[in-house]
C-alpha atoms as a PDB file:
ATOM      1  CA  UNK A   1     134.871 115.151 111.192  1.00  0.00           C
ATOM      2  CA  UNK A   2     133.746 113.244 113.888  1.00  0.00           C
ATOM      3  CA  UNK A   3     135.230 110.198 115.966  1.00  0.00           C
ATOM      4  CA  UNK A   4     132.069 108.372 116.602  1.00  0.00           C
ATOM      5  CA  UNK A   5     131.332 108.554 112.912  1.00  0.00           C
ATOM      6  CA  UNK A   6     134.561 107.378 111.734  1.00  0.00           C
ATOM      7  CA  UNK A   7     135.039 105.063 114.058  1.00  0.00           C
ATOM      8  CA  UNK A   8     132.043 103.376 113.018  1.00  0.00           C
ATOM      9  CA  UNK A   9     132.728 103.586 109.238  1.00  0.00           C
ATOM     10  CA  UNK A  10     135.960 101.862 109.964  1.00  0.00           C
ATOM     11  CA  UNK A  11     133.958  99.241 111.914  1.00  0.00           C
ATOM     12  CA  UNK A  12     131.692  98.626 109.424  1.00  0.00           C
ATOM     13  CA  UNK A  13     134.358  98.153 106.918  1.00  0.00           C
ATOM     14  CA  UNK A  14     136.665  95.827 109.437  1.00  0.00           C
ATOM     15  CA  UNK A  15     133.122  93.440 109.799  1.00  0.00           C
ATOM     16  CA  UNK A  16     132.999  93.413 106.077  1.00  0.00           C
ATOM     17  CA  UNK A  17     129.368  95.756 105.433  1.00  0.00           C
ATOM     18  CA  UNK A  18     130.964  98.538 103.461  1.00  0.00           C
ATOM     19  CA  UNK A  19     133.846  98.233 101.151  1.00  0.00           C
ATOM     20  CA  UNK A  20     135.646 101.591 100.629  1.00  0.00           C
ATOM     21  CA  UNK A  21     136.472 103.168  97.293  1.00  0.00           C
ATOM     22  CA  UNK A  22     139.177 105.790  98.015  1.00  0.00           C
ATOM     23  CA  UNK A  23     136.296 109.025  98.530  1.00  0.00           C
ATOM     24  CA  UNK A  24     134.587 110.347 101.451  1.00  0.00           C
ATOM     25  CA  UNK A  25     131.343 108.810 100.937  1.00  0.00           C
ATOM     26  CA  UNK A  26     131.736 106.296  98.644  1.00  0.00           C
ATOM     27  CA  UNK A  27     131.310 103.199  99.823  1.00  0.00           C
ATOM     28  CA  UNK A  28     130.706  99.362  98.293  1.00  0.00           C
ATOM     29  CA  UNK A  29     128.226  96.989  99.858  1.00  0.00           C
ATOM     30  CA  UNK A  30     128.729  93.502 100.134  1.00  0.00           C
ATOM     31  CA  UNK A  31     126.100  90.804 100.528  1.00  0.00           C
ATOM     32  CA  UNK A  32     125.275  90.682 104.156  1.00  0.00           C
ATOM     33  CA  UNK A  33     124.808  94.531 104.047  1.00  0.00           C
ATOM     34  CA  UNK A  34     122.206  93.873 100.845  1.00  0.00           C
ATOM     35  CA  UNK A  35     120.647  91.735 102.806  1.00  0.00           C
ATOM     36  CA  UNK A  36     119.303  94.087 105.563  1.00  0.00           C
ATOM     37  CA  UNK A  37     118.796  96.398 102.778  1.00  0.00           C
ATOM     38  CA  UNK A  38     116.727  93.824 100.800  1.00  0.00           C
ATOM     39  CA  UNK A  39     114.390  93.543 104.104  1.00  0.00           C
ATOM     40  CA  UNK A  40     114.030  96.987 104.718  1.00  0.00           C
ATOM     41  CA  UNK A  41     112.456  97.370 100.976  1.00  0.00           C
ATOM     42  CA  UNK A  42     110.261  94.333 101.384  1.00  0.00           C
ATOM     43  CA  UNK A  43     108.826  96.254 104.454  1.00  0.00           C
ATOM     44  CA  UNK A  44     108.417  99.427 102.419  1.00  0.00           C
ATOM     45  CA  UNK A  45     106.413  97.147  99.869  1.00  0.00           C
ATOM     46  CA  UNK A  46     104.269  95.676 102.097  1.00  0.00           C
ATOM     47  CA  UNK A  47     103.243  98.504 103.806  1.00  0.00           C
ATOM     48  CA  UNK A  48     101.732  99.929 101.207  1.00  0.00           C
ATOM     49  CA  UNK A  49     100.852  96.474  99.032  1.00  0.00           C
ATOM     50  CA  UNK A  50      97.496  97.521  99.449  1.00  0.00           C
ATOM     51  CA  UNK A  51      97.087 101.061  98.331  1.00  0.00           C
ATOM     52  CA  UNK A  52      97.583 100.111  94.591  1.00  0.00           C
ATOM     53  CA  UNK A  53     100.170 102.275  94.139  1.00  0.00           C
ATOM     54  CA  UNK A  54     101.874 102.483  90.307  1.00  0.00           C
ATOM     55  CA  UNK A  55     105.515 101.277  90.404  1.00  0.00           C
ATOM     56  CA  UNK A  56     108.179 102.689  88.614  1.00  0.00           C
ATOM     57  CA  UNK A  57     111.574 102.277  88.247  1.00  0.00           C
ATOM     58  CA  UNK A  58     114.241 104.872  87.020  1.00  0.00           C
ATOM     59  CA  UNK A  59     118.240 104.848  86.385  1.00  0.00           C
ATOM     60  CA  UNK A  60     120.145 106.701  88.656  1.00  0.00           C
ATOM     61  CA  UNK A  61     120.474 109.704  86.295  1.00  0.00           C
ATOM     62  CA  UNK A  62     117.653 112.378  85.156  1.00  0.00           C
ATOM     63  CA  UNK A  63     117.825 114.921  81.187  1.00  0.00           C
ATOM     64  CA  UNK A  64     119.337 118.024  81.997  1.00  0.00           C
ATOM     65  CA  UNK A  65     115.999 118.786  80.833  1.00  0.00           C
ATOM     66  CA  UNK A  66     113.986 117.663  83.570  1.00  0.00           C
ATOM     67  CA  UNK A  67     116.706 118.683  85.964  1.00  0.00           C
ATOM     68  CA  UNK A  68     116.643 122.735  84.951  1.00  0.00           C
ATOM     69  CA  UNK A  69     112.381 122.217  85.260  1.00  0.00           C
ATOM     70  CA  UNK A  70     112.783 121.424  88.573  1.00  0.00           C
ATOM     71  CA  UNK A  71     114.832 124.132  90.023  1.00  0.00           C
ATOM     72  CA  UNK A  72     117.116 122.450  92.200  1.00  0.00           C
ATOM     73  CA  UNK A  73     120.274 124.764  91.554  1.00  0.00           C
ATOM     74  CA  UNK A  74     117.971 127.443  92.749  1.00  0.00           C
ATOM     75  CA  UNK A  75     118.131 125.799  96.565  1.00  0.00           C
ATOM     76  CA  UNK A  76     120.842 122.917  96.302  1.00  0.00           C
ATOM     77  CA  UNK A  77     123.567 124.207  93.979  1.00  0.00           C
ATOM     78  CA  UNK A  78     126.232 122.589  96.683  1.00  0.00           C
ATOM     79  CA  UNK A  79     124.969 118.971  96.001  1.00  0.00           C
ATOM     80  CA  UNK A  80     124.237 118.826  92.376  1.00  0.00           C
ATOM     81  CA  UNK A  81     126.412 116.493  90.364  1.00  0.00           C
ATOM     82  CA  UNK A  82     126.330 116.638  86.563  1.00  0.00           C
ATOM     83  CA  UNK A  83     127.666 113.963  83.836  1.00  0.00           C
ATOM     84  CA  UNK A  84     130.652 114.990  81.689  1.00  0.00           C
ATOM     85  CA  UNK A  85     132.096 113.186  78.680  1.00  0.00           C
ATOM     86  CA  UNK A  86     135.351 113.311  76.589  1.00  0.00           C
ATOM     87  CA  UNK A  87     134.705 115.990  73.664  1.00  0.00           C
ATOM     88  CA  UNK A  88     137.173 115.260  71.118  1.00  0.00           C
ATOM     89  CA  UNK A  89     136.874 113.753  67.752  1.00  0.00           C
ATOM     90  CA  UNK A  90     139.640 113.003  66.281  1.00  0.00           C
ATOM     91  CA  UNK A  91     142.742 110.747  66.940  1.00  0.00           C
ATOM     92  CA  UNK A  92     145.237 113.807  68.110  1.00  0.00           C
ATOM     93  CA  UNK A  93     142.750 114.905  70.759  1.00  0.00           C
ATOM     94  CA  UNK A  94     142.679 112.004  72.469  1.00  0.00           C
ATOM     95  CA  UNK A  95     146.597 111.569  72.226  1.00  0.00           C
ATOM     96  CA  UNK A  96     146.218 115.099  74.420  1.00  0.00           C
ATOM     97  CA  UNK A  97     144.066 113.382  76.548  1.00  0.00           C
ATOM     98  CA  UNK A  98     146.674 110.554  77.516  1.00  0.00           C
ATOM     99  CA  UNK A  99     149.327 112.822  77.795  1.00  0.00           C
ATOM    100  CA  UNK A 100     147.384 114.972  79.613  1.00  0.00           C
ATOM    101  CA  UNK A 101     147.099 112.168  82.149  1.00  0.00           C
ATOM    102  CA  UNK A 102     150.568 111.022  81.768  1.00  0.00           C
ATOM    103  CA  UNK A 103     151.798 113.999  83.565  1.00  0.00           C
ATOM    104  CA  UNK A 104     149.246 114.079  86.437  1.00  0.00           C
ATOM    105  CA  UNK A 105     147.443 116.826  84.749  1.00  0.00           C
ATOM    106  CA  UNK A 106     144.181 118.152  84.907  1.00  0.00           C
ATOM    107  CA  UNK A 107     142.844 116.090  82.177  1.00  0.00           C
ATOM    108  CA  UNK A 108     138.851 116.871  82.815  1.00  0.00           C
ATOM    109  CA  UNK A 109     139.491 119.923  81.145  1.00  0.00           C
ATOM    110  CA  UNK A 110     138.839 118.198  77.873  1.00  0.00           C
ATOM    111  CA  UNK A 111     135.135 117.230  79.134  1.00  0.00           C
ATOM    112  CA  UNK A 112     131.836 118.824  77.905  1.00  0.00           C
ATOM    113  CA  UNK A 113     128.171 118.886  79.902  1.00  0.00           C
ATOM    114  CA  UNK A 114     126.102 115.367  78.349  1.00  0.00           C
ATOM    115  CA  UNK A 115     122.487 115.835  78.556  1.00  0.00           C
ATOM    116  CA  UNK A 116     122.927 114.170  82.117  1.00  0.00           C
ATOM    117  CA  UNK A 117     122.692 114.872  85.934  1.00  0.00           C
ATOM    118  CA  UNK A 118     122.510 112.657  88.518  1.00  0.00           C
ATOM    119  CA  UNK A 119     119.432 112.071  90.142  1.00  0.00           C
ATOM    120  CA  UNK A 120     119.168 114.492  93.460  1.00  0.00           C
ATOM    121  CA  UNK A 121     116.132 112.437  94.421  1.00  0.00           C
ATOM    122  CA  UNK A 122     114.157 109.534  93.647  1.00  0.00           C
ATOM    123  CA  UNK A 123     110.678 111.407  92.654  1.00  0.00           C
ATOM    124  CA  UNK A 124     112.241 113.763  90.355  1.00  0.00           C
ATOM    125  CA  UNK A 125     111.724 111.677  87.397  1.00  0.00           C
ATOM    126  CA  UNK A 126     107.872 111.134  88.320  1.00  0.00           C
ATOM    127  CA  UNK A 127     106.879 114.362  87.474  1.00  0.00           C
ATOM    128  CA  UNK A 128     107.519 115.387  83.913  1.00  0.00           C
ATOM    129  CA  UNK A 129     106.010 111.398  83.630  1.00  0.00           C
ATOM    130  CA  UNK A 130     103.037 111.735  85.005  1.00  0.00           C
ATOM    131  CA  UNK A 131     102.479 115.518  83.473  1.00  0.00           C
ATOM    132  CA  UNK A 132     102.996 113.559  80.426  1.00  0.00           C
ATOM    133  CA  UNK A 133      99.449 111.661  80.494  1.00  0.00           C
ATOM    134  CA  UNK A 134      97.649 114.792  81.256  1.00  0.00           C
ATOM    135  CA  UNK A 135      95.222 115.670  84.040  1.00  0.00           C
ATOM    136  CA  UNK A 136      95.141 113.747  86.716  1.00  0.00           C
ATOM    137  CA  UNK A 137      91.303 111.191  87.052  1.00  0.00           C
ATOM    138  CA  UNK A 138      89.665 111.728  90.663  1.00  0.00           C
ATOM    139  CA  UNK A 139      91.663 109.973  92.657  1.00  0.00           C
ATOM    140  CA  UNK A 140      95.195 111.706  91.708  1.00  0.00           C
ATOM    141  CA  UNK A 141      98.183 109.298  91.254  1.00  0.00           C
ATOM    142  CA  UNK A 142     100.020 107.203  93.525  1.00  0.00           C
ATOM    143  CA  UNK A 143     103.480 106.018  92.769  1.00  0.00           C
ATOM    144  CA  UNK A 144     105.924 103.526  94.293  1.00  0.00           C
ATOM    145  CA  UNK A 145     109.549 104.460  93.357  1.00  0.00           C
ATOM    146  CA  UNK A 146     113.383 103.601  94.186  1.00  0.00           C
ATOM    147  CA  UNK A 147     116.336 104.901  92.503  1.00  0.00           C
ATOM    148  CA  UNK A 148     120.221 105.840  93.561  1.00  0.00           C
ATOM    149  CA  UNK A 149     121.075 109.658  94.415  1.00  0.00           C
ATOM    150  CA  UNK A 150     123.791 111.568  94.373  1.00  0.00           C
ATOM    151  CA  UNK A 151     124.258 114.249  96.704  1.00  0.00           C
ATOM    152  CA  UNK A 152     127.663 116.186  97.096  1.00  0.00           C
ATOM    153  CA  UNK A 153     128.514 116.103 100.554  1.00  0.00           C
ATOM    154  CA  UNK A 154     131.710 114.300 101.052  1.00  0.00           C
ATOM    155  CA  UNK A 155     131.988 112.843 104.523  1.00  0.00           C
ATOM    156  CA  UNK A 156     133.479 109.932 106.913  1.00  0.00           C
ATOM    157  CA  UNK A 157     129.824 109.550 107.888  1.00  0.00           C
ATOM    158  CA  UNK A 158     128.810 106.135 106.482  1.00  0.00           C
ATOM    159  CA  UNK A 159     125.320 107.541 106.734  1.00  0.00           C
ATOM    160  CA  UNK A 160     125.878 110.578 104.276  1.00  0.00           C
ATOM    161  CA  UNK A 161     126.920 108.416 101.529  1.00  0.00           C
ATOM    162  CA  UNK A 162     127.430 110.579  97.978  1.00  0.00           C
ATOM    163  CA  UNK A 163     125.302 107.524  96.722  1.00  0.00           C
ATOM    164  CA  UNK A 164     122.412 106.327  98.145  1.00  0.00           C
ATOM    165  CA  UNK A 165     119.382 104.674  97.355  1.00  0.00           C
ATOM    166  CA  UNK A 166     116.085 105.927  98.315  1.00  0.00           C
ATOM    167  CA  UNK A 167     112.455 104.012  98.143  1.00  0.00           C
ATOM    168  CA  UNK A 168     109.589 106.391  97.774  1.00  0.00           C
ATOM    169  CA  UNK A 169     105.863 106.541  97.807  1.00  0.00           C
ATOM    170  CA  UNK A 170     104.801 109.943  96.046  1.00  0.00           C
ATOM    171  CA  UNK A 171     101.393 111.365  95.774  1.00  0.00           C
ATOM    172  CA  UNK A 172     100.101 113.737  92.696  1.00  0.00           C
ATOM    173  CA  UNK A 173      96.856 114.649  94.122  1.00  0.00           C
ATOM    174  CA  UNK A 174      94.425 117.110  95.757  1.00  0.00           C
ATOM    175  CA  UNK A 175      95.605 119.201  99.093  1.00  0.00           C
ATOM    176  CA  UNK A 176      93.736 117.101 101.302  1.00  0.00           C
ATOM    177  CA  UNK A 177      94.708 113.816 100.081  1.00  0.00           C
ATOM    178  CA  UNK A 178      98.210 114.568  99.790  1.00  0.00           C
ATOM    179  CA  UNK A 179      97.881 115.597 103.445  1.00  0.00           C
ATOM    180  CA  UNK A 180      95.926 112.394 104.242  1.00  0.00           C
ATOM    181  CA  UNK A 181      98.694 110.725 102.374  1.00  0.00           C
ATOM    182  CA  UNK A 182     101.298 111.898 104.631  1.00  0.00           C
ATOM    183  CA  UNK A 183      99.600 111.510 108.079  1.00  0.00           C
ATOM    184  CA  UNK A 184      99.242 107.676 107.034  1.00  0.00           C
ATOM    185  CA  UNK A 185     102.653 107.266 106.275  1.00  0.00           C
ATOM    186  CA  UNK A 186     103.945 108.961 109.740  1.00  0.00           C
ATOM    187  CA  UNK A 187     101.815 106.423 111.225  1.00  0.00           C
ATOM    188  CA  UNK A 188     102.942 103.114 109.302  1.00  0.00           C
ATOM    189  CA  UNK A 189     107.110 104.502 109.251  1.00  0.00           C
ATOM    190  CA  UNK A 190     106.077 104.772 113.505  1.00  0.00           C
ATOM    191  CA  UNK A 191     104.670 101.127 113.674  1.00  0.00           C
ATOM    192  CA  UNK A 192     107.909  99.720 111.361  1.00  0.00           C
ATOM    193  CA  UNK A 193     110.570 101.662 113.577  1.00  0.00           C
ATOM    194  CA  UNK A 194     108.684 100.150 116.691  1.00  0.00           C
ATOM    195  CA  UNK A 195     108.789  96.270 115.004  1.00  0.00           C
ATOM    196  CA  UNK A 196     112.283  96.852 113.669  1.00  0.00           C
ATOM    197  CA  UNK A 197     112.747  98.012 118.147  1.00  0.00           C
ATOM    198  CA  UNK A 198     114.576 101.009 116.931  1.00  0.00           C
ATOM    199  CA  UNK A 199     114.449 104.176 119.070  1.00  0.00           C
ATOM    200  CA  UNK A 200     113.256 107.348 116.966  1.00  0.00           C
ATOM    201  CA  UNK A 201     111.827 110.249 117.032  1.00  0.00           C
ATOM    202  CA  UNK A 202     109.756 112.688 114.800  1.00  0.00           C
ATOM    203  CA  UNK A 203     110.449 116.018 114.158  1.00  0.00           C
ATOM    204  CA  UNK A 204     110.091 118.795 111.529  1.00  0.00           C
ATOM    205  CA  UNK A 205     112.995 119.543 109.736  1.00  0.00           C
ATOM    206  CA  UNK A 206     114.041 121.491 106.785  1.00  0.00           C
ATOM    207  CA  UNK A 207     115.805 120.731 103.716  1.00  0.00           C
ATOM    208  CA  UNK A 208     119.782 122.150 103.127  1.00  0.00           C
ATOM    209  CA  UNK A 209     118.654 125.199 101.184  1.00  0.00           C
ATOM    210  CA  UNK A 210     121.705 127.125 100.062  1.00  0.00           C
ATOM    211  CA  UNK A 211     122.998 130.927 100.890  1.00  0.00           C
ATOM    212  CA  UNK A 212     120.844 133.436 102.787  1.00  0.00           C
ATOM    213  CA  UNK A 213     117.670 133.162 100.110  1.00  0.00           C
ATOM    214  CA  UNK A 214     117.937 129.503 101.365  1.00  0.00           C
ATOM    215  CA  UNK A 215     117.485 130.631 105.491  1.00  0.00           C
ATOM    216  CA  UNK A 216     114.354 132.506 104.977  1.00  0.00           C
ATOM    217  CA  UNK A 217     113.509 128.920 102.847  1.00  0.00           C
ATOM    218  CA  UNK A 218     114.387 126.917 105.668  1.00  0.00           C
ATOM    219  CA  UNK A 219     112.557 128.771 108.187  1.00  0.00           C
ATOM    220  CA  UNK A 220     109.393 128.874 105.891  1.00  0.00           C
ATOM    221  CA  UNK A 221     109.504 125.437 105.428  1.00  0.00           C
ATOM    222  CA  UNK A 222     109.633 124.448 109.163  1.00  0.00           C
ATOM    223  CA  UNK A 223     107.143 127.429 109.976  1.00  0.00           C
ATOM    224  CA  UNK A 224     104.471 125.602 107.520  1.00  0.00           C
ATOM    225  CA  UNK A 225     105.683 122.027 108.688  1.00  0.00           C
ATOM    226  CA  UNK A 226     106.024 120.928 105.058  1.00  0.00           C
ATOM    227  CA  UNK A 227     108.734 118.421 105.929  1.00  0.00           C
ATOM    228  CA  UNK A 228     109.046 115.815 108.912  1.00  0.00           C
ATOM    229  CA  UNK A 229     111.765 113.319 109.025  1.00  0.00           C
ATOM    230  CA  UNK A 230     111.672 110.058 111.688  1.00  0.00           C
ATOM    231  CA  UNK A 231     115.183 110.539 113.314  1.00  0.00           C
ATOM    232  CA  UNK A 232     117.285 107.277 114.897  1.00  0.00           C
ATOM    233  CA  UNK A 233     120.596 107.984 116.508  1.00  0.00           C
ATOM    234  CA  UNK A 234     123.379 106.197 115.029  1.00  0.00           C
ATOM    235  CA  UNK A 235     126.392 108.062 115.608  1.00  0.00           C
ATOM    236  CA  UNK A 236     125.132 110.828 117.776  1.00  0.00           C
ATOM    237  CA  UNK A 237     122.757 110.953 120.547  1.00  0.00           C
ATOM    238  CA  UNK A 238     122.382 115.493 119.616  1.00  0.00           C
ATOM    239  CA  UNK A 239     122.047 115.022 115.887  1.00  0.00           C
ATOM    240  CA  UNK A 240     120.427 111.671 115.333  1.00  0.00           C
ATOM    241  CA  UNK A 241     120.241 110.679 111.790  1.00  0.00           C
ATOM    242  CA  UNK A 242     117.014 111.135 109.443  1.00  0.00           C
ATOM    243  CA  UNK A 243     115.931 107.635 108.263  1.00  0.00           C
ATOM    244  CA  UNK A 244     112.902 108.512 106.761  1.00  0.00           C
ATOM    245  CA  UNK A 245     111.057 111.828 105.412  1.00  0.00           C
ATOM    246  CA  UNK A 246     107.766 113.058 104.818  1.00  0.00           C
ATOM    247  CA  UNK A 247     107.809 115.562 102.573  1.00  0.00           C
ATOM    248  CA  UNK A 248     104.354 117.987 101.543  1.00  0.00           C
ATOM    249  CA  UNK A 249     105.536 120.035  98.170  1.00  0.00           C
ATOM    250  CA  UNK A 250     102.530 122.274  98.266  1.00  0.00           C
ATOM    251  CA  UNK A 251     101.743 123.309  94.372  1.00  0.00           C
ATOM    252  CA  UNK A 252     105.887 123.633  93.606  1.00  0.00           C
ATOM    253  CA  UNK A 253     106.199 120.532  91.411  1.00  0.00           C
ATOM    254  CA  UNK A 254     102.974 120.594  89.830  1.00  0.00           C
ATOM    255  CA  UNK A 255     103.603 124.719  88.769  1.00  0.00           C
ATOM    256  CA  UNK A 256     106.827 123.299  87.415  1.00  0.00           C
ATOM    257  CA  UNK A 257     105.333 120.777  85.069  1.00  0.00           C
ATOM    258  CA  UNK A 258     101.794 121.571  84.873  1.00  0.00           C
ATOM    259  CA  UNK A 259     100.387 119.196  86.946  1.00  0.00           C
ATOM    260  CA  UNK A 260      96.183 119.524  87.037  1.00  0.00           C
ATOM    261  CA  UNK A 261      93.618 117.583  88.509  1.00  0.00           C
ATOM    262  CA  UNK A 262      90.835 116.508  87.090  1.00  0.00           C
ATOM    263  CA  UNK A 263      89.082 119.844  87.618  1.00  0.00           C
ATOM    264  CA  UNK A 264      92.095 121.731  85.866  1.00  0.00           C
ATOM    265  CA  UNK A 265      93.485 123.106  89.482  1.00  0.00           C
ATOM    266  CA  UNK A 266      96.833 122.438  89.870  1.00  0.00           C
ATOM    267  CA  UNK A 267      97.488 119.284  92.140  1.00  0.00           C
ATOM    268  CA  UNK A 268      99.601 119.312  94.742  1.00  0.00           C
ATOM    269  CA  UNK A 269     102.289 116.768  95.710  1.00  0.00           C
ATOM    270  CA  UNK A 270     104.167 114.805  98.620  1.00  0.00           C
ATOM    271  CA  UNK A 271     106.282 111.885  99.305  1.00  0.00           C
ATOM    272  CA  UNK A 272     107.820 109.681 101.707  1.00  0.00           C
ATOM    273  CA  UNK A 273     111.079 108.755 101.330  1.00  0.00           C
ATOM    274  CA  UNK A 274     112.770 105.553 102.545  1.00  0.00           C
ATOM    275  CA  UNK A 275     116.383 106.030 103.298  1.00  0.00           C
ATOM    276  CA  UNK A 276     118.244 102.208 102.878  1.00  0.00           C
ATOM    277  CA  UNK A 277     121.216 102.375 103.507  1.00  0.00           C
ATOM    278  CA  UNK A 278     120.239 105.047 106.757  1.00  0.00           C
ATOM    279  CA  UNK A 279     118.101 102.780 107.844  1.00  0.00           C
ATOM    280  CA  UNK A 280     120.587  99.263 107.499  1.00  0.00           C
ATOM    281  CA  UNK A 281     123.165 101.588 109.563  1.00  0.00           C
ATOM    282  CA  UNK A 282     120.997 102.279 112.250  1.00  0.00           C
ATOM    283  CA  UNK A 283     119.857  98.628 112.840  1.00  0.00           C
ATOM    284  CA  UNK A 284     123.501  97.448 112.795  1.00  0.00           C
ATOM    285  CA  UNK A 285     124.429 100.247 115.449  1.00  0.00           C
ATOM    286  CA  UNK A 286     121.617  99.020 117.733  1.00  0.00           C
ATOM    287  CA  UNK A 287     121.612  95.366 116.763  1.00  0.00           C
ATOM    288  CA  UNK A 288     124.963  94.857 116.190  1.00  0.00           C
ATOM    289  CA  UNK A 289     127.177  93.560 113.133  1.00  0.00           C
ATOM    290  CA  UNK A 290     126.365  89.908 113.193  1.00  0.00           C
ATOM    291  CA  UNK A 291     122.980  89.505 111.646  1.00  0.00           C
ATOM    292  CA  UNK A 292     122.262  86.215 113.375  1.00  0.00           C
ATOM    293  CA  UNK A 293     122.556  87.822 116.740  1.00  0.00           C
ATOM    294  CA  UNK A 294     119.201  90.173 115.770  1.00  0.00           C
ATOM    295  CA  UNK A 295     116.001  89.582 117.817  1.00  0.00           C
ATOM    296  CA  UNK A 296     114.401  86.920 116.331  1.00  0.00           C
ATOM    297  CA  UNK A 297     111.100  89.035 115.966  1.00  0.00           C
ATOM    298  CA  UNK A 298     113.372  91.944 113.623  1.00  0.00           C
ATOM    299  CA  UNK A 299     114.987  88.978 111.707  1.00  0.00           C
ATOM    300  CA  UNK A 300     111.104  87.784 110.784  1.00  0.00           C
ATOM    301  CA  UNK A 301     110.175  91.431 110.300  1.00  0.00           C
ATOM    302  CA  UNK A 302     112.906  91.819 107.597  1.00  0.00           C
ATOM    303  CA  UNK A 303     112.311  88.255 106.576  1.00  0.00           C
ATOM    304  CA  UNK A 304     116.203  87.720 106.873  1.00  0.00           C
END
């Protein structure tokens, strides 16, 4: 745990930005933290308004299907989190249940796996939708998409939330314009960081693959430079906090669900990923907790 990030959880809560919910990394938002969050996506819309990107919209939860096709227990087994409903059927198993609970029992015992999981990220539902329609036309597919994700990493941080939304732009598409993708998106999340007068910096980074498979991951990951993430300090000048990632998949997702091009090669995929609420904390640390206090150029930016 550490001071600076508690302290400015409990800060955030005293101003009235973050309501807390009795867990580590739960947290409710009230209005004037929407707010900032409502400005940040506006900005994520308009910088790419004119790439004619599909939009799509998803529920915070993905099948169990579509979950197992994408492999994440295979790197993130530590973060999954999986929907679980009451399995009885009758009137004397649920007068268990309640007596179960009466005495301060362990009642989830009585629970059985739904065909649910909660979503680990927002592009995971793109796939299997997009494999759907068949092979991709010439120009791949571009889609613009936001959804809440669950990770499970309980912490004090306010910016490791277990919930969290993320906006994303994801490309289905040839090597190169995947790549071209990316490098575009470096350069507009640069420019926005700059108008929003954050301080960042870019770096490659690696995802938190799990158990010693997971370090060779890692370290093939950062050797390759398949992920970047634009970093802002907000609660520590040594480990400033990812606010944004650009992410290059290679051929992973589209082996998973058969993704082709229009010449029947696989495509390959990439995505950059918005974090909200990461990026409403970080403009609150350096702008403080009154919104009206803001420059007056990162109030227009944000259109607050």
């Amino acid at each position: 745990m550490s001071d600076a990030q508690l302290q400015f959880r409990d800060e955030l809560i005293q101003h009235g930005l973050l309501l807390p919910m009795g867990v580590d990394g739960l947290l409710g938002r009230s209005g004037g933290f929407e707010r900032i969050v409502d400005g940040i996506d506006r900005c994520a819309t308009r910088l790419g308004v004119n790439d004619g990107a599909e939009v799509l919209r998803f529920p915070p939860a993905i099948s169990q299907r579509t979950f197992e096709e994408s492999e994440y227990m295979k790197s993130f087994p530590q973060l999954a989190g999986t929907v679980h409903a009451f399995a009885g059927t009758n009137d004397r198993a649920h007068a268990e249940l309640l007596a179960i609970m009466e005495r301060k029992e362990d009642w989830t015992t009585g629970q059985r796996m739904t065909e649910l999981v909660l979503t680990p990220a927002a592009c995971y539902p793109v796939y299997p939708v997009v494999a759907s329609r068949g092979p991709l036309g010439v120009d791949g597919a571009l889609l613009d998409v936001c959804s809440y994700c669950f990770r499970h990493e309980p912490s004090v941080d306010p910016a490791r939330m277990q919930l969290f939304r993320m906006r994303e732009y994801v490309r289905i598409a040839s090597p190169e314009q995947v790549q071209t993708f990316r490098e575009t998106w470096i350069e507009r999340a640069k420019s926005l960081m700059t108008d929003l007068e954050l301080p960042f910096a870019l770096d490659v980074a690696n995802d938190p693959f799990f158990g010693r498979t997971g370090r060779m991951l890692a370290t093939n990951q950062r050797e390759q430079t398949l992920k970047w993430e634009l970093l802002v300090t907000i609660t520590s000048q040594e480990k400033p906090t990812a606010c944004l990632s650009f992410n290059y998949h290679k051929d992973k997702f589209a082996t998973n669900w058969n993704l082709r091009q229009a010449s029947g090669e696989l495509a390959h995929t990439g995505c950059v990923g918005f974090g909200l609420e990461r990026i409403a904390l970080a403009l609150i640390k350096h702008h403080g907790f009154d919104q009206r206090t803001w420059p007056t150029s990162v109030r227009e930016r944000l259109r607050l």
